[in-house]
N, C-alpha and C. Protein backbone atom coordinates (compact mmCIF):
# COMPACT_ATOMS: atom_id res chain seq x y z
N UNK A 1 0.86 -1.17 0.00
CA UNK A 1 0.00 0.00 0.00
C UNK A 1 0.91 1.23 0.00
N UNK A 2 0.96 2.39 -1.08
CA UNK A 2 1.38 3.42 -0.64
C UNK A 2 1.35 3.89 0.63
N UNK A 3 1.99 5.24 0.40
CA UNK A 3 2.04 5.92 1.52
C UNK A 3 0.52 7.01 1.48
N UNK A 4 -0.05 7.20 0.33
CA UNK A 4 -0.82 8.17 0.11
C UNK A 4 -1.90 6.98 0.49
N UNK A 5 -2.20 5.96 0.23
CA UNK A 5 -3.48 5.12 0.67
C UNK A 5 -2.97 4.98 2.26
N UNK A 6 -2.22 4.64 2.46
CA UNK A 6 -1.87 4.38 4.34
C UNK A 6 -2.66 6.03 4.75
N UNK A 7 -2.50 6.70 4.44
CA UNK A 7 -3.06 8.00 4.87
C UNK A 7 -4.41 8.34 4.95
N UNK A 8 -5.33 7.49 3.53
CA UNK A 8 -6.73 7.68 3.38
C UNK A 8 -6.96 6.87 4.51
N UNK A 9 -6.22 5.51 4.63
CA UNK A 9 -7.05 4.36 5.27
C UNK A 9 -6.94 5.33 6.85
N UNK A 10 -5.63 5.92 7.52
CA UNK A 10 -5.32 6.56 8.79
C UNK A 10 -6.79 7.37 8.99
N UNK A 11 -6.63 8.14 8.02
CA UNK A 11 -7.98 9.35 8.22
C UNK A 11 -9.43 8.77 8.34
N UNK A 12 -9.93 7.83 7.87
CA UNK A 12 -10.74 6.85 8.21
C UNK A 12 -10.74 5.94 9.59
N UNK A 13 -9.82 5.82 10.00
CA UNK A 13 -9.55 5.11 11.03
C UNK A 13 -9.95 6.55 12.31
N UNK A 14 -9.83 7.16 11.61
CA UNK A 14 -9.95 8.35 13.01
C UNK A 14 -11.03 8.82 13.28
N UNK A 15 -11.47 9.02 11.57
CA UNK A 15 -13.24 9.44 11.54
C UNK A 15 -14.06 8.53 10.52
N UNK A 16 -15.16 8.08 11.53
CA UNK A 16 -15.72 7.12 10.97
C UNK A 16 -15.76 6.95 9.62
N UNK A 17 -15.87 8.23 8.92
CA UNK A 17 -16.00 8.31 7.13
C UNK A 17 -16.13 9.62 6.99
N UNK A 18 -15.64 9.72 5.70
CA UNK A 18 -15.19 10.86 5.01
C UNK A 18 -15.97 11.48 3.87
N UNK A 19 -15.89 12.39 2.99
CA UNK A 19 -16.53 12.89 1.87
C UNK A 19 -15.11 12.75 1.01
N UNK A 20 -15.65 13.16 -0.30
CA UNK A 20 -14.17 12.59 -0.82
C UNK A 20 -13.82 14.13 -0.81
N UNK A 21 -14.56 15.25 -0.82
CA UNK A 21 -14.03 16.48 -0.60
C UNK A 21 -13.03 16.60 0.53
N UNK A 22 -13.48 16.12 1.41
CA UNK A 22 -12.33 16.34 2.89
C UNK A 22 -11.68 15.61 2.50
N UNK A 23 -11.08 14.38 1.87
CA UNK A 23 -9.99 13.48 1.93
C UNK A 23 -8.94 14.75 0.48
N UNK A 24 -9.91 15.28 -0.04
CA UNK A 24 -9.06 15.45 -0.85
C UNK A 24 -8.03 16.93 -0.31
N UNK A 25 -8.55 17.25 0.51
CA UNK A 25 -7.80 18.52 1.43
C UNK A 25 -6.92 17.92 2.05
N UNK A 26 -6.78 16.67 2.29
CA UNK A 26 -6.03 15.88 3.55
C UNK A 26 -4.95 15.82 2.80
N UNK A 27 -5.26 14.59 1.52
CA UNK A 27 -4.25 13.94 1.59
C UNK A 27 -3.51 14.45 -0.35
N UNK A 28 -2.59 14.81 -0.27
CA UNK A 28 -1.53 15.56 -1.14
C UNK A 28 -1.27 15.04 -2.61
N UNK A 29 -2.90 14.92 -3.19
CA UNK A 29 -3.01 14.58 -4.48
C UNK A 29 -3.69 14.66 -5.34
N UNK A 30 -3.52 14.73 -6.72
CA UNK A 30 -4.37 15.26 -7.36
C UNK A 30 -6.06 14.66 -7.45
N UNK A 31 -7.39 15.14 -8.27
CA UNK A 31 -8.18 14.89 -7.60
C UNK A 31 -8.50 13.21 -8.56
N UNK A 32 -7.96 13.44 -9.57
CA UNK A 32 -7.74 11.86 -10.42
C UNK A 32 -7.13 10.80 -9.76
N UNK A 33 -5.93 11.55 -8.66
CA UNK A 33 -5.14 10.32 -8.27
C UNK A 33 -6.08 9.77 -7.16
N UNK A 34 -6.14 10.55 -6.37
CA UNK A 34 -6.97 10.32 -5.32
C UNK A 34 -8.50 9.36 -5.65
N UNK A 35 -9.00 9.52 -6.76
CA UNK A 35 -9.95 8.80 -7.12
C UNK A 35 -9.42 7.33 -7.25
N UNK A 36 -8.27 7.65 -8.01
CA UNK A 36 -8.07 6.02 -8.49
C UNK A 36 -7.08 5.19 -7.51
N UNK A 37 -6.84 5.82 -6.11
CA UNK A 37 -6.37 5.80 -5.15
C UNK A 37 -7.57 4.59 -4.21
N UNK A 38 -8.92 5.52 -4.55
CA UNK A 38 -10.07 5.07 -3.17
C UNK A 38 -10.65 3.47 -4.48
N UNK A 39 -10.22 3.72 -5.64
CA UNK A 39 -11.25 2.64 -6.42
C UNK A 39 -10.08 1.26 -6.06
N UNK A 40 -8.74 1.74 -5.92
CA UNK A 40 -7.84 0.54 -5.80
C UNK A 40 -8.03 0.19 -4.45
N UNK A 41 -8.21 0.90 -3.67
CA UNK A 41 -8.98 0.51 -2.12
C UNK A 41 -10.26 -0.39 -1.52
N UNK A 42 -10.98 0.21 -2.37
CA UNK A 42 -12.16 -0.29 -2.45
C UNK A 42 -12.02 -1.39 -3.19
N UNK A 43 -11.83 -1.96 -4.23
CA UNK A 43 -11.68 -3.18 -4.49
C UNK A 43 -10.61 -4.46 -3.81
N UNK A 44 -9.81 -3.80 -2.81
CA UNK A 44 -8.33 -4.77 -2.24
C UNK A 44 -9.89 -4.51 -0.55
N UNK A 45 -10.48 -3.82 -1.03
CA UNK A 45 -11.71 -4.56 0.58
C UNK A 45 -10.94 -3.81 1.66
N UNK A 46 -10.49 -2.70 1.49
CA UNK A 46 -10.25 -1.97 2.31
C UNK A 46 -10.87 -0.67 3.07
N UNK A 47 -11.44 -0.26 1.93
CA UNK A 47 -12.76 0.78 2.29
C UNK A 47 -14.09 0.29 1.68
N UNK A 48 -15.13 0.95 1.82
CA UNK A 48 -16.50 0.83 1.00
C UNK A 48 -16.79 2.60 0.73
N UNK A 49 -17.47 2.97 -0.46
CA UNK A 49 -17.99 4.30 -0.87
C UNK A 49 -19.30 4.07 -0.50
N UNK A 50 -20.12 5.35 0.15
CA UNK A 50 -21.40 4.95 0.47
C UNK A 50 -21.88 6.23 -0.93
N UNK A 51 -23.19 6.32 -0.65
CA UNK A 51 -23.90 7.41 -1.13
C UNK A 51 -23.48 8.75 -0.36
N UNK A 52 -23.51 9.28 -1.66
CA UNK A 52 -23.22 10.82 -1.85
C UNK A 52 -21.58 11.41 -1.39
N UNK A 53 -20.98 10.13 -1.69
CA UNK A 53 -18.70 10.61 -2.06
C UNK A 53 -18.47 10.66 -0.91
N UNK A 54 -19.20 9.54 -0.35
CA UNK A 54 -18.59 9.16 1.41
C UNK A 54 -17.90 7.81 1.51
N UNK A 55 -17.09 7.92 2.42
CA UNK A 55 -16.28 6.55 2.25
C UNK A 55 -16.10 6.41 3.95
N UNK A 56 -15.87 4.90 4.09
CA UNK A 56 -15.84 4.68 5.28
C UNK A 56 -14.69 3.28 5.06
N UNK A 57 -13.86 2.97 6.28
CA UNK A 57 -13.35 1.72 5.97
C UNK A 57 -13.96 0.32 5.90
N UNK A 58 -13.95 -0.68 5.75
CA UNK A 58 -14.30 -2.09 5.31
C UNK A 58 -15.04 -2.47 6.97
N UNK A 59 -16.30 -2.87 6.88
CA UNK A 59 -16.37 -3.24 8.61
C UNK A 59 -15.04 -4.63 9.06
N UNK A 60 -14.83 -5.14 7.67
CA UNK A 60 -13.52 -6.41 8.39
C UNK A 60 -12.74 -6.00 9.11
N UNK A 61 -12.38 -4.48 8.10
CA UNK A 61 -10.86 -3.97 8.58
C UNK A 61 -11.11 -3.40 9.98
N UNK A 62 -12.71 -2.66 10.28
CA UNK A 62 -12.63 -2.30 11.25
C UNK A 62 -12.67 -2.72 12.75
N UNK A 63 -12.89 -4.08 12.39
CA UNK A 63 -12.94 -5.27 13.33
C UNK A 63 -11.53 -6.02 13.71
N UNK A 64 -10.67 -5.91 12.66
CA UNK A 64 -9.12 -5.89 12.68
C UNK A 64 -8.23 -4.92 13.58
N UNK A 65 -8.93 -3.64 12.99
CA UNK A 65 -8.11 -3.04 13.93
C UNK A 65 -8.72 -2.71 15.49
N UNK A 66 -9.65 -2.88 15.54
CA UNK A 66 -10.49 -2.89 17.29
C UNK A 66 -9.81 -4.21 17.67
N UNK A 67 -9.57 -4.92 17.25
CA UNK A 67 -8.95 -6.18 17.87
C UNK A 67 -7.74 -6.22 18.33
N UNK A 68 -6.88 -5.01 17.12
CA UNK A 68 -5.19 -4.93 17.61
C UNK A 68 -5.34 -3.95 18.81
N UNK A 69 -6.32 -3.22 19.62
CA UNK A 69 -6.19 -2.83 20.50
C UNK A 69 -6.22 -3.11 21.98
């Protein structure tokens, strides 16, 4: 995983879910990359996109990481 997806997945991890507007203030890329950033995410089952350019992480992952705590 990049360093620019380690960052979407971080910012998710902090807040339940995002708009892709706020991720795109976050994280230091263009707004194409960043798209094809959350679609390579979303398919490796790392996040899910809900309605209306919200994204949240995978409930697996989020059960993964409540567990490493």
């Amino acid at each position: 995983m990049s360093k620019e997806e380690q960052e979407i997945v971080h910012f998710l991890t902090v807040q339940r879910f995002l708009h892709f507007d706020d991720l795109l203030q976050r994280v230091p890329v263009s707004m194409a990359d960043l798209t094809h950033r959350l679609l390579l995410l979303e398919m490796n089952n790392y996040i899910q996109c809900l309605p209306g350019r919200y994204y949240c992480l995978n409930k697996s992952l989020v059960s993964d990481i409540s567990s490493e705590r």
